[in-house]
Protein backbone atom coordinates (compact mmCIF):
# COMPACT_ATOMS: atom_id res chain seq x y z
CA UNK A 1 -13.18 13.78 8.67
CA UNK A 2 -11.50 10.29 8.37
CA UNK A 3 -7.54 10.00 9.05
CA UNK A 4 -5.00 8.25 7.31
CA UNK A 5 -1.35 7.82 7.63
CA UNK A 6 0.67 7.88 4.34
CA UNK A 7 4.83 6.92 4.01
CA UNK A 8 6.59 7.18 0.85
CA UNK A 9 4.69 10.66 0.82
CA UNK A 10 7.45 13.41 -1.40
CA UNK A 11 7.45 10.34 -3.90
CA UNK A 12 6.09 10.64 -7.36
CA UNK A 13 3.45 7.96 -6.57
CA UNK A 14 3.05 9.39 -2.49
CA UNK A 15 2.90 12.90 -3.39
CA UNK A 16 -0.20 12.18 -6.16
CA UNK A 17 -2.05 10.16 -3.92
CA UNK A 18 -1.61 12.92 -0.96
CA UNK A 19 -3.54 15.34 -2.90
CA UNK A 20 -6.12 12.92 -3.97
CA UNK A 21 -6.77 11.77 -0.23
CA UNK A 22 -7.59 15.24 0.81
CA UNK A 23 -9.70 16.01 -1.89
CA UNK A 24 -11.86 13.40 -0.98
CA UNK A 25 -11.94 15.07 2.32
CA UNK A 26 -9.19 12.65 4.41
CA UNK A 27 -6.91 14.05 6.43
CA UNK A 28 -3.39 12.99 5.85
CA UNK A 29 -0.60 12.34 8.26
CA UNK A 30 2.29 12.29 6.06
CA UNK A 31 5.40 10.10 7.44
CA UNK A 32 8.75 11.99 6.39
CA UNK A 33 11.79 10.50 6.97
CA UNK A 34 13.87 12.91 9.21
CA UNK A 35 16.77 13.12 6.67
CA UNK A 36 15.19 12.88 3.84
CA UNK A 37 16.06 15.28 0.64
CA UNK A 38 12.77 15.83 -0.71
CA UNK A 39 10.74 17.02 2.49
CA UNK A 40 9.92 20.27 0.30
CA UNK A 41 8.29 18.30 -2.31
CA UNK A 42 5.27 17.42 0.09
CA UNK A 43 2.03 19.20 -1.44
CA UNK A 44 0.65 22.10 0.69
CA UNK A 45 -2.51 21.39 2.08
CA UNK A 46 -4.46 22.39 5.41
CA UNK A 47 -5.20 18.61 5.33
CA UNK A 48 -1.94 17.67 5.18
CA UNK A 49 0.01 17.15 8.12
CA UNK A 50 3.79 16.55 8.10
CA UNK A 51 5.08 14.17 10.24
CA UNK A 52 9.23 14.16 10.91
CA UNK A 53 9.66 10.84 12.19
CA UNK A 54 11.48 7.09 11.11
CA UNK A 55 9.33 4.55 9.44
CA UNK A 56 9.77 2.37 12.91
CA UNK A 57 8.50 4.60 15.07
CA UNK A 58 5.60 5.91 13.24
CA UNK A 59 3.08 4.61 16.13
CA UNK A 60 5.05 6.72 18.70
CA UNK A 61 4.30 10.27 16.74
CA UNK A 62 3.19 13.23 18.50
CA UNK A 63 0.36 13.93 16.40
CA UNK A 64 -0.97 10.88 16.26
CA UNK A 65 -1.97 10.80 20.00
CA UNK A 66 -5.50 10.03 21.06
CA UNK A 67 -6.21 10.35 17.11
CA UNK A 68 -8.49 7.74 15.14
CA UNK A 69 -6.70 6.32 12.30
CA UNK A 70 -8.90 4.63 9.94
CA UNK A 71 -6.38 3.46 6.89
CA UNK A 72 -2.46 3.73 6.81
CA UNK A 73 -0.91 3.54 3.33
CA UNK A 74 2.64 2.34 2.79
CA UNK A 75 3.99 3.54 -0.29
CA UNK A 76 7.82 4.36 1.08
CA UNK A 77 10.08 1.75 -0.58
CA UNK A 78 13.87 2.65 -0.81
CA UNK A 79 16.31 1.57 -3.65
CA UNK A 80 13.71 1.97 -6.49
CA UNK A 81 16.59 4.03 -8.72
CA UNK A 82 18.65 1.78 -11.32
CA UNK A 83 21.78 1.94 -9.47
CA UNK A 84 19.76 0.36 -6.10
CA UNK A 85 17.12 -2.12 -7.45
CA UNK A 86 18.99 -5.03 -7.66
CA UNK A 87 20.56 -4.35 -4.21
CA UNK A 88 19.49 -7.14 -2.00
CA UNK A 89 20.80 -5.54 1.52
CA UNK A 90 18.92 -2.25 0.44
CA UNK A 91 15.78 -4.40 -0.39
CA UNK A 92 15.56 -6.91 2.31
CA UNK A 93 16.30 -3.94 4.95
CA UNK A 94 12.97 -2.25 3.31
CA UNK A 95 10.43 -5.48 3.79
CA UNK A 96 12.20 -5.51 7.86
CA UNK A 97 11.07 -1.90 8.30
CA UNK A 98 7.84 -2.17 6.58
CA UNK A 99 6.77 -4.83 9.13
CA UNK A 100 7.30 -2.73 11.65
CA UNK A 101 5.42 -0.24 10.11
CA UNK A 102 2.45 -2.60 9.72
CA UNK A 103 2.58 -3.15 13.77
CA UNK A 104 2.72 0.50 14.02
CA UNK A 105 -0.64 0.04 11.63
CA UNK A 106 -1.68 -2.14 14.10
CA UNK A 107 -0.89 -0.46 17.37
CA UNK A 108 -2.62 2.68 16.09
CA UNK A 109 -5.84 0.12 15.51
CA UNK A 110 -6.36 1.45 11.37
CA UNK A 111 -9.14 -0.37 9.99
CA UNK A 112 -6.81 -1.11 6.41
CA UNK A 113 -3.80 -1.26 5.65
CA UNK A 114 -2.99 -0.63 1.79
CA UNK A 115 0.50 -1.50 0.53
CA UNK A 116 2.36 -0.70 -3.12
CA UNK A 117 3.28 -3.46 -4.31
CA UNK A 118 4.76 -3.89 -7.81
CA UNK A 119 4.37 -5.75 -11.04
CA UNK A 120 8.12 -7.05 -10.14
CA UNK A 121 6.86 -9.78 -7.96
CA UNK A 122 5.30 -11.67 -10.59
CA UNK A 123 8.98 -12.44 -12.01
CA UNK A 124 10.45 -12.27 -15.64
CA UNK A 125 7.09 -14.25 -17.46
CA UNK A 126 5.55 -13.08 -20.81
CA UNK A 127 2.03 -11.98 -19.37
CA UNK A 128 -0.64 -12.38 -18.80
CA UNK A 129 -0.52 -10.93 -15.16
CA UNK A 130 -3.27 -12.13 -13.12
CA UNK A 131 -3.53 -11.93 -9.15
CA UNK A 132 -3.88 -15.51 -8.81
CA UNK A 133 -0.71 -16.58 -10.87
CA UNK A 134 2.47 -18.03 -9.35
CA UNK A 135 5.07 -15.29 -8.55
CA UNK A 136 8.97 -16.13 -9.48
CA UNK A 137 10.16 -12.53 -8.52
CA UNK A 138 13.91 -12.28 -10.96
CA UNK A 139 15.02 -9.49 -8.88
CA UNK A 140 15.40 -8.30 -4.70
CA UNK A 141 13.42 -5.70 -5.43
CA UNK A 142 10.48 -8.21 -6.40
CA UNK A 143 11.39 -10.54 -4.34
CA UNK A 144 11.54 -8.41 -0.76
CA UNK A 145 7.94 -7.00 -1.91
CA UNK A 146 6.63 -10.13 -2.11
CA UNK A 147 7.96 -11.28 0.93
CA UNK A 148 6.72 -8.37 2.56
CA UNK A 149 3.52 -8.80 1.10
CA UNK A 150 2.69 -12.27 1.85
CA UNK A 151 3.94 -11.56 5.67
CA UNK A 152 1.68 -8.33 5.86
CA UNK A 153 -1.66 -10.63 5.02
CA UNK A 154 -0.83 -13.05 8.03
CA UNK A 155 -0.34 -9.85 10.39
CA UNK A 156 -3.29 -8.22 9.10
CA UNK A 157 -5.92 -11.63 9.12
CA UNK A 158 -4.92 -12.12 12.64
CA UNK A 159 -5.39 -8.39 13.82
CA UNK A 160 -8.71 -8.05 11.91
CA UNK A 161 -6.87 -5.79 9.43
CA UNK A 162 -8.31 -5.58 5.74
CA UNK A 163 -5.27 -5.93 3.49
CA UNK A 164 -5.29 -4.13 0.22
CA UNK A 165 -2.12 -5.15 -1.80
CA UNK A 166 -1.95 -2.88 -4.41
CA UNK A 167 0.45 -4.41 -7.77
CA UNK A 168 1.23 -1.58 -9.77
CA UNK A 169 2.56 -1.00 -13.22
CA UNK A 170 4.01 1.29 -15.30
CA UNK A 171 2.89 4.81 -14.04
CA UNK A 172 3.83 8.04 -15.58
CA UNK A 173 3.18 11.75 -15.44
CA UNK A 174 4.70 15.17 -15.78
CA UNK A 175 6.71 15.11 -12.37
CA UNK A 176 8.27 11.19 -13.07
CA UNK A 177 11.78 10.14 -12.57
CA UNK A 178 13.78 12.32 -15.19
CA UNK A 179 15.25 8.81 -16.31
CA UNK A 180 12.16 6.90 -16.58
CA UNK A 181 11.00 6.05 -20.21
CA UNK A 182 7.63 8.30 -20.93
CA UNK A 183 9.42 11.44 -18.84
CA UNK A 184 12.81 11.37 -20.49
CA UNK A 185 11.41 10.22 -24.34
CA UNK A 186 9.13 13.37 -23.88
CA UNK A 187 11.36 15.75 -23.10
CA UNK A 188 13.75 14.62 -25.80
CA UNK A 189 11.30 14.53 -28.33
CA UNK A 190 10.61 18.06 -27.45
CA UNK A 191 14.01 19.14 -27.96
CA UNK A 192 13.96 17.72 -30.99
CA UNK A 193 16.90 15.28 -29.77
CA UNK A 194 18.29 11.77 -31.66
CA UNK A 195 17.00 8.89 -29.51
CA UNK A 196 17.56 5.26 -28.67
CA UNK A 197 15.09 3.05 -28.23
CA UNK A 198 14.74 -1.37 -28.09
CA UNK A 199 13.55 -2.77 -30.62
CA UNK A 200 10.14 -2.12 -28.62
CA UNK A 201 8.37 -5.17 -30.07
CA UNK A 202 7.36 -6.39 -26.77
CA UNK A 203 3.78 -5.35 -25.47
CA UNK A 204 3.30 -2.84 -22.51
CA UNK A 205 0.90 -0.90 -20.76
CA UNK A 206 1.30 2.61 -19.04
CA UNK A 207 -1.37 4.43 -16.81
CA UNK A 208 -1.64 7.82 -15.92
CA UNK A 209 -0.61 8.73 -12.20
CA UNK A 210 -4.40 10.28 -11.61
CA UNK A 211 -5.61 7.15 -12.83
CA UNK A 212 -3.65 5.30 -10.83
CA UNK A 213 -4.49 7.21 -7.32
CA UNK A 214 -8.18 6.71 -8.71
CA UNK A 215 -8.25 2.72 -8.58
CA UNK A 216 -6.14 2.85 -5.52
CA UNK A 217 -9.01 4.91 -3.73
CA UNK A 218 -11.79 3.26 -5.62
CA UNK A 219 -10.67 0.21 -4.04
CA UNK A 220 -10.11 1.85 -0.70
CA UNK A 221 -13.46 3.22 -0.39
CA UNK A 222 -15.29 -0.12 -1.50
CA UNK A 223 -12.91 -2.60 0.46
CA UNK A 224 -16.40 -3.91 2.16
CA UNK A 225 -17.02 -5.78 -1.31
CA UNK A 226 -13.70 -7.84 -0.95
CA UNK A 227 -14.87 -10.79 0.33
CA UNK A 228 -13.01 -12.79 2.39
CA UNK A 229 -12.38 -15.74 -0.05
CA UNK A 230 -11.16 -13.78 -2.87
CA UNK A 231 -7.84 -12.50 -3.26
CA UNK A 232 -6.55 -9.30 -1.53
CA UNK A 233 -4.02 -8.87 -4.47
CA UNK A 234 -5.41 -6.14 -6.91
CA UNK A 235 -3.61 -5.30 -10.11
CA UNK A 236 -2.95 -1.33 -10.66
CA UNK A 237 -3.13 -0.83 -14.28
CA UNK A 238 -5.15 -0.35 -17.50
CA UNK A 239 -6.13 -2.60 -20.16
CA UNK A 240 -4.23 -0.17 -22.94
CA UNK A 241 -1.82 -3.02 -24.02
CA UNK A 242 0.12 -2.44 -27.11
CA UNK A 243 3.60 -3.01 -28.30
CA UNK A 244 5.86 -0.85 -26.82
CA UNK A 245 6.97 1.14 -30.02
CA UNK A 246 3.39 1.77 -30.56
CA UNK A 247 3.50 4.08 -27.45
CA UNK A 248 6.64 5.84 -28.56
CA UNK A 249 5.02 6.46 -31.98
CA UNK A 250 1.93 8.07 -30.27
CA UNK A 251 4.30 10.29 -28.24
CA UNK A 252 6.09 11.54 -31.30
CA UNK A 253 2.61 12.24 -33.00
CA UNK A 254 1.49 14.20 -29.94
CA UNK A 255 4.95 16.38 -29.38
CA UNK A 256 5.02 16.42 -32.87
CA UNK A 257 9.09 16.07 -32.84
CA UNK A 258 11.81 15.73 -35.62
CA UNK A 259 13.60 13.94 -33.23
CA UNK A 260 15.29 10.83 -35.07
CA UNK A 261 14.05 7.29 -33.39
CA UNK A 262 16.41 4.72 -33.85
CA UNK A 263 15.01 1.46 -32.62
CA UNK A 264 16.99 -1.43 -31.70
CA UNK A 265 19.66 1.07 -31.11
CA UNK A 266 20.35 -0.83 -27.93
CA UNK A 267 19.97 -4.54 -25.79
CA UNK A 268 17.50 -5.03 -23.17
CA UNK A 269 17.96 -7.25 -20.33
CA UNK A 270 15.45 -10.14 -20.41
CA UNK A 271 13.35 -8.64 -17.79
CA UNK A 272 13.10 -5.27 -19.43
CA UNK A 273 12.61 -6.98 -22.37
CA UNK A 274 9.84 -8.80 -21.63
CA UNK A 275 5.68 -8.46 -22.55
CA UNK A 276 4.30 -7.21 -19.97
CA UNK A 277 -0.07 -8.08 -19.67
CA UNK A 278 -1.88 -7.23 -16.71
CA UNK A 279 -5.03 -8.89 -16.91
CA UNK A 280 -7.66 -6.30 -15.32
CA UNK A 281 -10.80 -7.92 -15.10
CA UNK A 282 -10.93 -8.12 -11.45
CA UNK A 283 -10.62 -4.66 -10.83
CA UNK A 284 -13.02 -3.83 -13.72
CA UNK A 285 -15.91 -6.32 -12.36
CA UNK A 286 -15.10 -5.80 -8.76
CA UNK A 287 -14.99 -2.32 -9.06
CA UNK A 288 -16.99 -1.37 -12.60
CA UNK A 289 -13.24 1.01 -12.42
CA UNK A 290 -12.80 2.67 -15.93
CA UNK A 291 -9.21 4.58 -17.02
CA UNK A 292 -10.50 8.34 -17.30
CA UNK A 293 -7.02 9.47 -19.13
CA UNK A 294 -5.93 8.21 -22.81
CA UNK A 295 -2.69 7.75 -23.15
CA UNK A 296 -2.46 10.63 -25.82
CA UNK A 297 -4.33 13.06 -23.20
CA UNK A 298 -1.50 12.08 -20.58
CA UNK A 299 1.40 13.10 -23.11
CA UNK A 300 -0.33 16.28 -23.32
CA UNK A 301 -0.50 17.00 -20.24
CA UNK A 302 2.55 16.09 -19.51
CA UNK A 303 4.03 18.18 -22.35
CA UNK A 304 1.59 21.57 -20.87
CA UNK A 305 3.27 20.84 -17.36
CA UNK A 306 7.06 20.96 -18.85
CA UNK A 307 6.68 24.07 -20.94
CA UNK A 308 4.77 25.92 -17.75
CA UNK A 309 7.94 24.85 -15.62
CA UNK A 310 10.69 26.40 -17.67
């Protein structure tokens, strides 16, 4: 059984790709900040094993001891709320501590190191997103992953290191932020609630969380055919692009609300407002990776996981 050492494991994204890691028959050593608030939301698994401990001290861990660690993925990253992301103290403090969690990657001698990076880096630009495009990151959020980012491939070329950086998208799913678009539109359309939308004439794309844990692992367990000339930069989405009202339509035909949609009943900033384009053809040629969940079959699920919970 390979070992791997996940942060940022309670989180929406951390938590998914906990229980995909052991299914595929990893054992996970999940970093848990001592004080954090959402230690119960860690899945229960045999496989999983909780670690209590800082992110800059994760080498020094107990349970790590005389124990091969072949991959380490950093998916902790502070300040991701409204209130916090454009909090440049909150942001810079994150890239300091996730070098330090790289040289704990390091001193633990993992074979890859995988990191979540976002589509924020690229900056406030009208798509498309490839890997190889010019990043002007409008926010400290963007900006500290970036810089975190381009710091981690220098530590990890000289330490022999493969470095996967991961750029992800829009992800959704039935245990989301309560304020993020797809999770609160859903369960106001189920109530049957007035909403308020943008205009939504901009295009988007939004991939299912099992999707999402898919790629990430797809690429994980192929990382041999990343060749050392191409680009360790890997975008983490689908190729469903659409305008944005077009997903909120398909949402209302799938709850099948009476909710009343009133679009343009509010400004966006220009970066929200922006089309956002990932351009996956790397991932699709590199990998032959395929989406397995329609956006329609996510909603549903979605909506099946929020009526079991009440």
């Amino acid at each position: 059984m390979k070992n791997v050492v996940l942060t940022g494991a309670t989180g929406f994204l951390g938590r998914h790709l906990a229980e995909d890691l052991c299914a595929e028959g990893f054992r996970v050593y999940a970093v848990i900040r001592p004080d954090s608030k959402n230690a119960a939301l860690l899945p229960k698994n045999e496989r999983i094993v909780p670690m209590m401990i800082p992110l800059t001290k994760i080498s020094s861990a107990e349970a790590l001891r005389n124990i091969p660690i072949d991959g380490f993925f950093h998916f902790a990253w502070p300040g991701v709320n409204r209130e916090q992301i454009g909090d440049d103290t909150i942001h810079l403090r994150a890239a300091s501590d996730s070098v330090e969690v790289l040289q704990s990657a390091v001193e633990l001698g993992c074979r890859k190191f995988v990191f979540a990076g976002s589509r924020s880096e690229y900056g406030i630009r009208n798509g498309p997103f490839s890997e190889d495009a010019v990043c002007a990151p409008g926010s400290p959020y963007g900006a500290a992953k970036l810089a975190f980012a381009n710091r981690a491939r220098e530590i990890c070329e000289s330490n022999d290191i493969q470095f996967i950086h991961a750029r992800i998208f829009s992800v959704y799913g039935s245990d989301d932020h309560p304020w993020s678009l797809i999770y609160s539109s859903v369960r106001g359309m189920l109530k049957n609630e007035p909403l308020d939308f943008s205009a939504g004439m901009h295009y988007w794309n939004f991939m299912y969380i099992s999707d999402m844990t898919d790629l990430i692992l797809t690429i994980y367990n192929n990382a041999d055919r990343i060749r050392k000339a191409d680009n360790c930069i890997f975008n983490i989405a689908t190729d469903d692009i659409r305008r944005l009202r077009g997903f909120i339509e398909e949402m209302y035909a799938v709850t099948g609300s009476s909710s009343i949609l009133n679009f343009g009943g509010f400004q966006q900033s220009a970066e929200s407002a922006m089309s956002v384009i990932p351009d996956t053809a790397k991932v699709k040629g590199m990998f032959d990776w395929k989406p397995r969940t329609a956006f329609s079959d996510g909603i549903r699920k979605m909506i099946a996981a929020m009526k079991e919970a009440k």
